[in-house]
Protein backbone atom coordinates (compact mmCIF):
# COMPACT_ATOMS: atom_id res chain seq x y z
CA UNK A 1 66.04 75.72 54.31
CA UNK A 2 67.68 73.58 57.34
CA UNK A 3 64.56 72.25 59.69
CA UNK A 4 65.48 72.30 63.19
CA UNK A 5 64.90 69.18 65.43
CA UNK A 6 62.39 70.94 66.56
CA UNK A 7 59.24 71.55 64.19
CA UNK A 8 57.25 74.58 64.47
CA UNK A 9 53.72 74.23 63.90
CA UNK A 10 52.29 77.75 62.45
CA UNK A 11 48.25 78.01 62.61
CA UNK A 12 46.99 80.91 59.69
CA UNK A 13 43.36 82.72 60.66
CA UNK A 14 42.40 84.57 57.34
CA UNK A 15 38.95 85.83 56.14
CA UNK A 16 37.90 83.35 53.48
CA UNK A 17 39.76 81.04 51.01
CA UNK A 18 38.13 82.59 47.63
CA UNK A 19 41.06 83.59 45.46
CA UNK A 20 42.58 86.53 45.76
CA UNK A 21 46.02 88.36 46.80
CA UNK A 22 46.18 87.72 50.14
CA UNK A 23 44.29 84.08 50.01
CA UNK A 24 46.98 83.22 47.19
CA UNK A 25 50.12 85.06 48.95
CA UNK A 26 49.29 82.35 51.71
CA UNK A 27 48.85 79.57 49.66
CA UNK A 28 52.13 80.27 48.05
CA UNK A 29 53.57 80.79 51.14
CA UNK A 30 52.71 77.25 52.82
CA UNK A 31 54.03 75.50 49.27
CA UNK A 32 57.35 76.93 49.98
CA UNK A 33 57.48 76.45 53.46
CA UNK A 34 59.36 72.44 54.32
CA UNK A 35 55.93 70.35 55.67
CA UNK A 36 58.29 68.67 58.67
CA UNK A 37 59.53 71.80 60.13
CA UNK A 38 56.12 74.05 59.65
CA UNK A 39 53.03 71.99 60.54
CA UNK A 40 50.31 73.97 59.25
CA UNK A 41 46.71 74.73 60.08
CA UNK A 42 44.31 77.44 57.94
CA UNK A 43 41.61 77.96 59.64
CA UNK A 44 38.83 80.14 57.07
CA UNK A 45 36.34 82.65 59.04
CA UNK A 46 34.00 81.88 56.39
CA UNK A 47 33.04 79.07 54.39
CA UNK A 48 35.29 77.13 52.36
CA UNK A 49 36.93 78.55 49.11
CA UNK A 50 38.71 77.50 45.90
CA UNK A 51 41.96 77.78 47.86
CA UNK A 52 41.76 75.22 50.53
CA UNK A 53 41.89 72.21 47.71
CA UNK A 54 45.64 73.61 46.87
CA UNK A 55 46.40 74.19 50.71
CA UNK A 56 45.84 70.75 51.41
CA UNK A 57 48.20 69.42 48.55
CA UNK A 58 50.39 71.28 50.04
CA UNK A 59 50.30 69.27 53.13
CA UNK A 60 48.03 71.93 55.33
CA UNK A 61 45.08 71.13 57.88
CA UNK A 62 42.19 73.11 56.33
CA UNK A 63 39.25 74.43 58.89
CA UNK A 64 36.03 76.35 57.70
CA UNK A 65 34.18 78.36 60.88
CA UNK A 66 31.84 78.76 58.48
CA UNK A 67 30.79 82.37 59.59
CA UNK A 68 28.95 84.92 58.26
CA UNK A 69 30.58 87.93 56.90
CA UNK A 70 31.38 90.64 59.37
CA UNK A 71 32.84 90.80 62.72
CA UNK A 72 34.11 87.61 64.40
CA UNK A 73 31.34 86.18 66.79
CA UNK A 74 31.99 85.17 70.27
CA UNK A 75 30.82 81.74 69.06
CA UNK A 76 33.19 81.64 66.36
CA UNK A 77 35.82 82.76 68.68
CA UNK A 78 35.46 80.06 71.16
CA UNK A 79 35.29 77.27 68.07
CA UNK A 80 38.48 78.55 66.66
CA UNK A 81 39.94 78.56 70.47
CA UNK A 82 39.11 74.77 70.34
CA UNK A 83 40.72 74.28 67.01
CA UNK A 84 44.16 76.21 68.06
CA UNK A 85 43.76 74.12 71.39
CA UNK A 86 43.87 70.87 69.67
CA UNK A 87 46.42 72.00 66.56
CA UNK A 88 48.76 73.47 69.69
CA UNK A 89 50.64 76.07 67.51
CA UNK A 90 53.86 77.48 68.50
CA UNK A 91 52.86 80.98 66.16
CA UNK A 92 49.53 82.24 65.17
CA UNK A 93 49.23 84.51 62.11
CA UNK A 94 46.20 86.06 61.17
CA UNK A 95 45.24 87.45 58.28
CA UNK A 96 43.72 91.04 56.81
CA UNK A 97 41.76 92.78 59.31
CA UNK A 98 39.21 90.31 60.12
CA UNK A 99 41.65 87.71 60.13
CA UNK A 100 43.81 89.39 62.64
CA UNK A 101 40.53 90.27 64.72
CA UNK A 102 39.73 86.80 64.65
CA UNK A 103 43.09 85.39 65.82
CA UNK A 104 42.79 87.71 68.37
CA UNK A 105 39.78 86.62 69.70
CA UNK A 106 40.90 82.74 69.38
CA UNK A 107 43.81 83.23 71.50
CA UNK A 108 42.19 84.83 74.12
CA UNK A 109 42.36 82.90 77.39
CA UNK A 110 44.65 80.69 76.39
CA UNK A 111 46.79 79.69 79.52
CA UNK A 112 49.94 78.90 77.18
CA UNK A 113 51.23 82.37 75.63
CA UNK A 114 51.33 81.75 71.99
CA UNK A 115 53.14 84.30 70.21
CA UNK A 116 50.68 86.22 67.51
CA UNK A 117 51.53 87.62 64.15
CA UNK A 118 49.46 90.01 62.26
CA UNK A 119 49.82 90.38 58.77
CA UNK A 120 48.40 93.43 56.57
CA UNK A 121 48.42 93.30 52.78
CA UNK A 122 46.63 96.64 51.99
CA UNK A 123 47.85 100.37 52.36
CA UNK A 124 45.17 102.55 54.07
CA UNK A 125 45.20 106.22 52.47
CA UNK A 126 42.05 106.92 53.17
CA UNK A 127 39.85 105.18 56.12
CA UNK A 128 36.34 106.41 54.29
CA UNK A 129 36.87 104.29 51.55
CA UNK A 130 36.12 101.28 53.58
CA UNK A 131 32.94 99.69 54.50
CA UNK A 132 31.77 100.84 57.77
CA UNK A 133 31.53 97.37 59.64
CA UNK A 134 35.92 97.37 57.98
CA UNK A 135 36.56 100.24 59.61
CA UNK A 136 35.39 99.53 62.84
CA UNK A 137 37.54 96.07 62.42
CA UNK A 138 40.36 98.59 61.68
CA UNK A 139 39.69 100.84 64.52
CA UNK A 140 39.28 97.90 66.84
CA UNK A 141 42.63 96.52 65.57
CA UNK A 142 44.73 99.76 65.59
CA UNK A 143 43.53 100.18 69.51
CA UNK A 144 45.15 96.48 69.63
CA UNK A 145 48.02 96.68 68.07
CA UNK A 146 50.08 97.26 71.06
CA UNK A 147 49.45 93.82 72.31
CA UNK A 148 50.21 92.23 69.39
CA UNK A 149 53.77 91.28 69.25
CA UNK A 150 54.73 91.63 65.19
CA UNK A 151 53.07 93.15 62.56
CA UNK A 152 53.88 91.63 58.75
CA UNK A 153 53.46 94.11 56.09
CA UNK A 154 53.84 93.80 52.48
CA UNK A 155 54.69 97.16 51.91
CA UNK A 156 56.56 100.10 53.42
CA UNK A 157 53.59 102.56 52.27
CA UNK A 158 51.38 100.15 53.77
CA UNK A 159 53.47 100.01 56.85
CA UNK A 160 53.83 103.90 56.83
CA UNK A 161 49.68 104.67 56.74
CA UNK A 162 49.04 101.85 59.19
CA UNK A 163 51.63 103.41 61.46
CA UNK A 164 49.91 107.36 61.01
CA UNK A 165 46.54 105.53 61.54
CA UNK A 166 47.63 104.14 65.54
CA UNK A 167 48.76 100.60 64.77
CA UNK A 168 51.54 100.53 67.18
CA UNK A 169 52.87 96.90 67.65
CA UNK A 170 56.28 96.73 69.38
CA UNK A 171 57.56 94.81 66.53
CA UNK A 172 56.67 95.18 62.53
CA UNK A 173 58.97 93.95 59.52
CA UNK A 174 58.08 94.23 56.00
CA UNK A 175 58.51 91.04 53.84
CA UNK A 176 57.16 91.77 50.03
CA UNK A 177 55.52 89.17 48.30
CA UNK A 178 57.14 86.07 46.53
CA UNK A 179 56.41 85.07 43.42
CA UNK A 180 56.86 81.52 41.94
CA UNK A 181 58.84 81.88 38.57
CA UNK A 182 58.12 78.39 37.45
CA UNK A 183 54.64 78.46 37.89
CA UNK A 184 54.51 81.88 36.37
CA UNK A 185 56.46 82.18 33.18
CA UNK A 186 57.24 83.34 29.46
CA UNK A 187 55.29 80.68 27.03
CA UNK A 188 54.48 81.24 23.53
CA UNK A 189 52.16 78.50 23.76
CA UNK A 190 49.69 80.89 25.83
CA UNK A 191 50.17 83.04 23.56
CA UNK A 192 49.12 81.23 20.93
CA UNK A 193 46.32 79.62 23.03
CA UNK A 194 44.62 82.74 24.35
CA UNK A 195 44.49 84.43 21.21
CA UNK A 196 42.91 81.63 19.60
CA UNK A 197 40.24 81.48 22.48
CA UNK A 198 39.73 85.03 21.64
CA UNK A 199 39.58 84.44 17.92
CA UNK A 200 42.11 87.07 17.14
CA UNK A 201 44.86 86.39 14.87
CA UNK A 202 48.26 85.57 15.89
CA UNK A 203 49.74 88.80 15.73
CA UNK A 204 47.12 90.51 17.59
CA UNK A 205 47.98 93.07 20.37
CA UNK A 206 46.54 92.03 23.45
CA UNK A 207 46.03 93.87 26.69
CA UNK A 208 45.24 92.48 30.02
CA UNK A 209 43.95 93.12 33.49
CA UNK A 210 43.48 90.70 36.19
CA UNK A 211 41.50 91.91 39.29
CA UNK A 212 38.63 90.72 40.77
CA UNK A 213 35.60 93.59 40.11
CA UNK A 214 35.70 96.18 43.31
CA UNK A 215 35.55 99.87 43.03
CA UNK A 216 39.51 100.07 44.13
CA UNK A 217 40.56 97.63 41.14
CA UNK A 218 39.86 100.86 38.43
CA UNK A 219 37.83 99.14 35.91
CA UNK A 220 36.24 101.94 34.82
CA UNK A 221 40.00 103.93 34.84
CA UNK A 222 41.14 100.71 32.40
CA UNK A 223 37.97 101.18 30.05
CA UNK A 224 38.29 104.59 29.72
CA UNK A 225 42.04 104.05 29.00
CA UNK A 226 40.97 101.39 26.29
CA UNK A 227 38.79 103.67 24.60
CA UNK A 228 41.67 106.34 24.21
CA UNK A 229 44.19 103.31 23.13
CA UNK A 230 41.72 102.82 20.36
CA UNK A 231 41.08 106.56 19.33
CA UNK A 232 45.03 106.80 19.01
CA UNK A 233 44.59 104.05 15.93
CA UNK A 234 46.01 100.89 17.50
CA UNK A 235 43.96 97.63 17.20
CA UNK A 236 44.13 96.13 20.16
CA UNK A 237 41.36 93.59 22.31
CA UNK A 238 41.29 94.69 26.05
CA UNK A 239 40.29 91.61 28.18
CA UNK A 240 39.29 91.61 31.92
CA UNK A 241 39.33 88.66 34.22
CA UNK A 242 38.30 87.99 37.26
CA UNK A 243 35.56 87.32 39.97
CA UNK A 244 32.22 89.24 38.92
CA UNK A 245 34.28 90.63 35.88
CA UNK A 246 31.38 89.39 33.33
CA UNK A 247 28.58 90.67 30.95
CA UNK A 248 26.24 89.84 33.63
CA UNK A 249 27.84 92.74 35.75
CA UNK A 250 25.13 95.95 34.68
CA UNK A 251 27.61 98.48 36.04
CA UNK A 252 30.21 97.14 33.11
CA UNK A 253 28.18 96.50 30.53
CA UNK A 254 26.66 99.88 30.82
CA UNK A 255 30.19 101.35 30.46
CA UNK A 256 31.39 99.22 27.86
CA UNK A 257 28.18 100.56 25.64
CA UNK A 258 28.81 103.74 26.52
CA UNK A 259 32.00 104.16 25.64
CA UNK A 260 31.53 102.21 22.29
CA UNK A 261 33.64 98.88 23.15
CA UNK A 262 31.32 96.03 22.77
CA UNK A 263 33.65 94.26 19.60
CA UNK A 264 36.91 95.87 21.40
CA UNK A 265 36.76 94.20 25.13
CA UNK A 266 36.12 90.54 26.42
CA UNK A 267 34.85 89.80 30.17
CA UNK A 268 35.97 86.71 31.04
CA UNK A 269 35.08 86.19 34.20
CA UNK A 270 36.95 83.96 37.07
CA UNK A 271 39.37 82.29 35.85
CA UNK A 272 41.94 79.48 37.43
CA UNK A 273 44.81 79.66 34.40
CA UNK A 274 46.27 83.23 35.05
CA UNK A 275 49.55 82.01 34.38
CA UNK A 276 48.33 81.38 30.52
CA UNK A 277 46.21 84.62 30.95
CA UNK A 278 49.33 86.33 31.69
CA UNK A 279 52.02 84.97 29.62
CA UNK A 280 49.77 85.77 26.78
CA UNK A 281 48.98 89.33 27.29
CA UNK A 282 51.16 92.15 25.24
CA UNK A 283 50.56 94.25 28.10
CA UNK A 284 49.18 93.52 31.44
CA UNK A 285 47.58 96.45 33.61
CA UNK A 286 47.02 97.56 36.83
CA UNK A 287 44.15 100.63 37.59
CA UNK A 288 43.74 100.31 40.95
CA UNK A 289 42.92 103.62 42.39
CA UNK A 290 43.86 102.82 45.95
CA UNK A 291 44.35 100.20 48.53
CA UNK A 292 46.97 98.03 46.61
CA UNK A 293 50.36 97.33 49.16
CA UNK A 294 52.33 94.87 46.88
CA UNK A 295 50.17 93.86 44.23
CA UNK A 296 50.20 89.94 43.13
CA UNK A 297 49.05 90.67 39.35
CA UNK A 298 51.86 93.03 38.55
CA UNK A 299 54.41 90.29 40.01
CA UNK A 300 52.96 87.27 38.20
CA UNK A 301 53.11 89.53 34.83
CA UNK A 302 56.30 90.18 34.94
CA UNK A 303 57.34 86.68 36.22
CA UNK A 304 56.09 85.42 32.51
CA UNK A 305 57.79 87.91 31.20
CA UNK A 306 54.76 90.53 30.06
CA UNK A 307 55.69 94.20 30.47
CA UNK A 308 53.06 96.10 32.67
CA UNK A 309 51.49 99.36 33.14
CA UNK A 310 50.38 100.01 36.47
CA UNK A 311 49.14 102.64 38.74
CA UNK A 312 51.51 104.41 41.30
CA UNK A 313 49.52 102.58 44.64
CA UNK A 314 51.40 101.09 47.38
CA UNK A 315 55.06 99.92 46.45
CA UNK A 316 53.94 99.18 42.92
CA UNK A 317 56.67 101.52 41.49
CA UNK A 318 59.53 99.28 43.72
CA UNK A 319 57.71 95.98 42.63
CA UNK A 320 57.63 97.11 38.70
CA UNK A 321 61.69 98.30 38.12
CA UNK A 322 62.28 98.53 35.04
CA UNK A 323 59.27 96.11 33.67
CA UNK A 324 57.05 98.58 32.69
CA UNK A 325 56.04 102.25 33.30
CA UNK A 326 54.05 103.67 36.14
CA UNK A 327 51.46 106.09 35.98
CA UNK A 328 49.10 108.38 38.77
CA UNK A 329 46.04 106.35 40.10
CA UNK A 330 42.76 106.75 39.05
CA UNK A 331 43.47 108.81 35.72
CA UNK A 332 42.52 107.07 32.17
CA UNK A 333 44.69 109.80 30.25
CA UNK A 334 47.61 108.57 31.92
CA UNK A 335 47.22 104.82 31.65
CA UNK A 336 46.39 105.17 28.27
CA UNK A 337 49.50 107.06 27.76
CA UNK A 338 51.60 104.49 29.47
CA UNK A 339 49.77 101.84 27.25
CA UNK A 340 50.32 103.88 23.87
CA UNK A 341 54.17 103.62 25.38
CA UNK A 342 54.83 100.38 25.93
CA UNK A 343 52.29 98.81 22.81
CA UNK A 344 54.39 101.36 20.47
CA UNK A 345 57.14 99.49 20.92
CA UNK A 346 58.85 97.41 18.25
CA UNK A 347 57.56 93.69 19.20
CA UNK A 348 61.03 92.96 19.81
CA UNK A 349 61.65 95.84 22.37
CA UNK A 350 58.23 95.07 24.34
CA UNK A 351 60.01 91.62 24.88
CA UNK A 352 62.88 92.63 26.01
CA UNK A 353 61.13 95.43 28.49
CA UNK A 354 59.18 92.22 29.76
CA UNK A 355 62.62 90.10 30.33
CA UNK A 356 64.15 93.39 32.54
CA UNK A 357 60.94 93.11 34.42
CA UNK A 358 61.28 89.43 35.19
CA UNK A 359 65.00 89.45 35.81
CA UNK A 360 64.57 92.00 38.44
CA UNK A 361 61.85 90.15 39.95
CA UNK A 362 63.92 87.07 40.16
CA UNK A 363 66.74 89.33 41.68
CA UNK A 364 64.46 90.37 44.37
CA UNK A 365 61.10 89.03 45.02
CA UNK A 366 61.09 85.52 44.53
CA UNK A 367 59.18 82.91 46.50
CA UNK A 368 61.72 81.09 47.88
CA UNK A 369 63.23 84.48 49.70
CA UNK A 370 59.96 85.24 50.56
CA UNK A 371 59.35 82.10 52.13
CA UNK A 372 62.41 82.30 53.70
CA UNK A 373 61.90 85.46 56.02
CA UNK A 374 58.79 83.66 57.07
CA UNK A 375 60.69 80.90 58.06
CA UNK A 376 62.94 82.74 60.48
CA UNK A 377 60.27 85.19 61.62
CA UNK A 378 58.80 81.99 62.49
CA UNK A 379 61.71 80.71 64.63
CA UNK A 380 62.42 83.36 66.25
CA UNK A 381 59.12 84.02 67.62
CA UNK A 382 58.62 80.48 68.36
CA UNK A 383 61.70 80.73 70.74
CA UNK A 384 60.59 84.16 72.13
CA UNK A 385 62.47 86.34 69.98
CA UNK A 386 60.38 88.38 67.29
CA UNK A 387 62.77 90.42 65.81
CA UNK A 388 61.53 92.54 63.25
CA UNK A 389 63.01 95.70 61.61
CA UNK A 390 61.29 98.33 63.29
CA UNK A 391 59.78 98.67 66.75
C-alpha cells in the first residue's frame, strides 16, 4: 500500500475486546493496515479484553468506557465524544450493533462532519433469536441506517437479511474477511504437539471445533454428530475449545454423559494457540445453527491447511470452495455424514482436500486484500467520497 501525504486517522467503536470474530477481524485488520497513513484509536464499550494487548503492538491507541453491558449510556456517549474530540478522526467505524449504536451516539453534535462507517459481521435470519435488549439495538439501528453513510458487511447473506430487515444506508459494500496465512498455517509440529497434550497416539484422528459456547455455535449439533462418528466404528477424539467450552459448563457435561462421550471428547476451554489447535486437527467443524456471516474458524482451518465440515450459514459455502463439504444447519445426521466423508479419506487425500482449501483461500481471502479495501474505503470517505458497491 502507497500512504498518501496525507494520513488518515480511523477511530474503531466495538463492543468489548474479549476474543472473538469480530474483536479478532479488527485486530487483524489494524496489523495490516501501514501505522503512518492510518492512525488508529479502539475505543471498547466495555471493559478491557485480551485483544487490546495485541492492538497496541500493533501501534493502536486503546480506550476502555468501561460500560456495562447493554445499551450505550448518555454518559458513555458524551465520554467517547471527548475521546473522538481529542483523537480528531477523519472516519469512524463502529462495530456490531452496539458498536455502531455507540459511534452513533459519540458523533452526535459534533460541529466537524466526520464521515461514519458501520460494520455488521452477523446475518440476521431470524430477529427472535436475539436477546431482547439486541433487538431493540437492531431496531434502533435499522431506523438509522439512512443517516449512516456506508454500511461494511462481511457477507452478501448478511447484507441481503439486513437489507429485508430496513437497514437502508445510501452506501453498503461487502468486504469478506482476511485471513493471515503466515500466522495460520500447515505444521506437523502441532500436530504432533496437540496429540501429545491429548495423550493420543500419533496417528490418531482428531476432530476439532473452535467456537466460543452460545446456543448459535451448535455444540450440541457437533456432540450429537460425534456420537454418530463413533457408532459408524471410527476412533476418533472430538475436542472443543473455546470461552465457557469446559467441564464446568452443566449444560455440556450433562450432554456429554448422556450421550456416552466422557473418554471420546475433551473441553478445553479458552485457548490463545488456535493456530496449533488448528493445524493439528484432522478435521475442523463448524455447527453453527445460525447467525454466522463469514465465519473466522472455517478461514483459519483452512489457512493451515485442515479440511473442514461446516454448516451452510451465511457465505460459509463461498468461504469453504473446495476445502471441505457443507452440510444443512442445525442437523447432527448431516454433519456426521460430512465428517464420516472427509475422515474416510485415505490420509493422503484428506491432505490434499486441506491444500485445495488453503490455495483457494490464498486466491481470494487473504489479509492483505482484505486490508486493502479498507484502505481505500478509508480514503475515499475521508475525502468525501464513500463509494461502495451498492446504494
Amino acid at each position: 500500500m502507497t500512504a498518501p501525504e496525507v494520513p488518515v486517522p480511523v477511530a474503531h467503536v466495538i463492543t468489548g475486546l474479549l476474543v472473538g470474530g469480530a474483536e479478532s477481524a479488527l485486530a487483524r485488520l489494524v496489523s495490516a493496515l501501514p501505522r503512518a497513513e492510518f492512525p488508529t484509536l479502539v475505543v471498547s464499550l466495555l471493559a478491557e479484553g485480551p485483544l487490546a494487548g495485541p492492538l497496541r503492538a500493533a501501534g493502536a491507541e486503546v480506550v476502555s468506557l468501561g460500560m456495562r453491558r447493554g445499551v450505550p449510556t448518555p454518559a458513555a456517549a458524551w465520554r467517547l465524544h471527548g475521546v473522538l474530540r481529542r483523537f480528531r478522526p477523519a472516519v469512524v467505524q463502529g462495530w456490531m450493533y452496539h458498536g455502531n449504536l455507540g459511534a452513533w451516539l459519540g458523533l452526535r453534535g459534533r460541529v466537524r462532519r466526520v464521515p461514519l462507517v458501520w460494520n455488521i459481521r452477523q446475518t440476521l435470519a431470524d430477529l427472535s433469536r436475539e436477546p431482547r435488549g439486541t433487538r431493540a439495538v437492531i431496531l434502533a439501528g435499522a431506523w438509522l441506517s439512512p443517516g449512516v453513510p456506508m454500511t461494511v458487511y462481511n457477507s452478501e447473506v448478511a447484507r441481503e437479511q439486513h437489507a429485508a430487515l430496513g437497514f437502508r444506508s445510501p452506501a453498503t459494500v461487502v468486504i469478506p474477511n482476511g485471513f493471515d496465512l503466515e500466522l495460520f498455517r500447515p505444521s506437523e509440529e502441532a500436530r504432533r504437539s496437540l496429540r501429545e497434550e491429548l495423550g493420543q497416539p500419533d496417528d490418531a484422528l482428531v476432530v476439532g471445533l473452535v467456537n466460543r459456547l452460545h446456543p448459535m455455535k451448535g455444540h450440541g449439533t457437533f456432540l450429537e454428530a460425534a456420537r454418530r462418528v463413533l457408532d459408524a466404528g471410527l476412533q476418533v477424539t472430538f475436542v472443543c475449545a473455546g470461552r465457557g467450552v469446559t467441564p464446568s459448563d452443566p449444560g455440556l457435561e450433562a450432554a456429554i454423559r448422556r450421550l456416552g462421550l466422557a473418554d471420546r471428547v475433551r473441553l478445553l476451554g479458552e485457548r490463545s494457540d488456535s493456530p496449533r489447535l488448528f493445524a493439528g486437527f484432522d478435521v475442523a467443524c463448524m455447527a453453527s445453527g445460525w447467525g454466522e456471516g463469514f465465519p473466522n474458524v472455517v478461514g483459519e482451518a483452512m489457512a493451515c491447511g485442515t479440511p473442514c465440515v461446516a454448516t451452510r450459514v451465511g457465505d460459509t459455502a463461498a468461504l469453504l470452495g473446495p476445502g471441505g463439504v457443507v452440510v444443512p444447519p442445525a442437523d447432527g445426521e448431516a454433519l456426521a455424514a460430512g465428517l464420516l466423508e472427509v475422515l474416510s479419506l485415505p490420509a493422503a487425500a484428506r491432505r490434499a482436500l486441506g491444500q485445495r482449501g488453503r490455495a483457494h483461500l490464498a486466491a481470494r481471502y487473504s489479509l492483505r486484500a482484505s486490508a486493502e479495501r479498507y484502505a481505500e474505503l478509508y480514503r475515499r470517505l475521508a475525502v468525501g467520497r464513500p463509494g461502495g458497491d451498492r446504494a
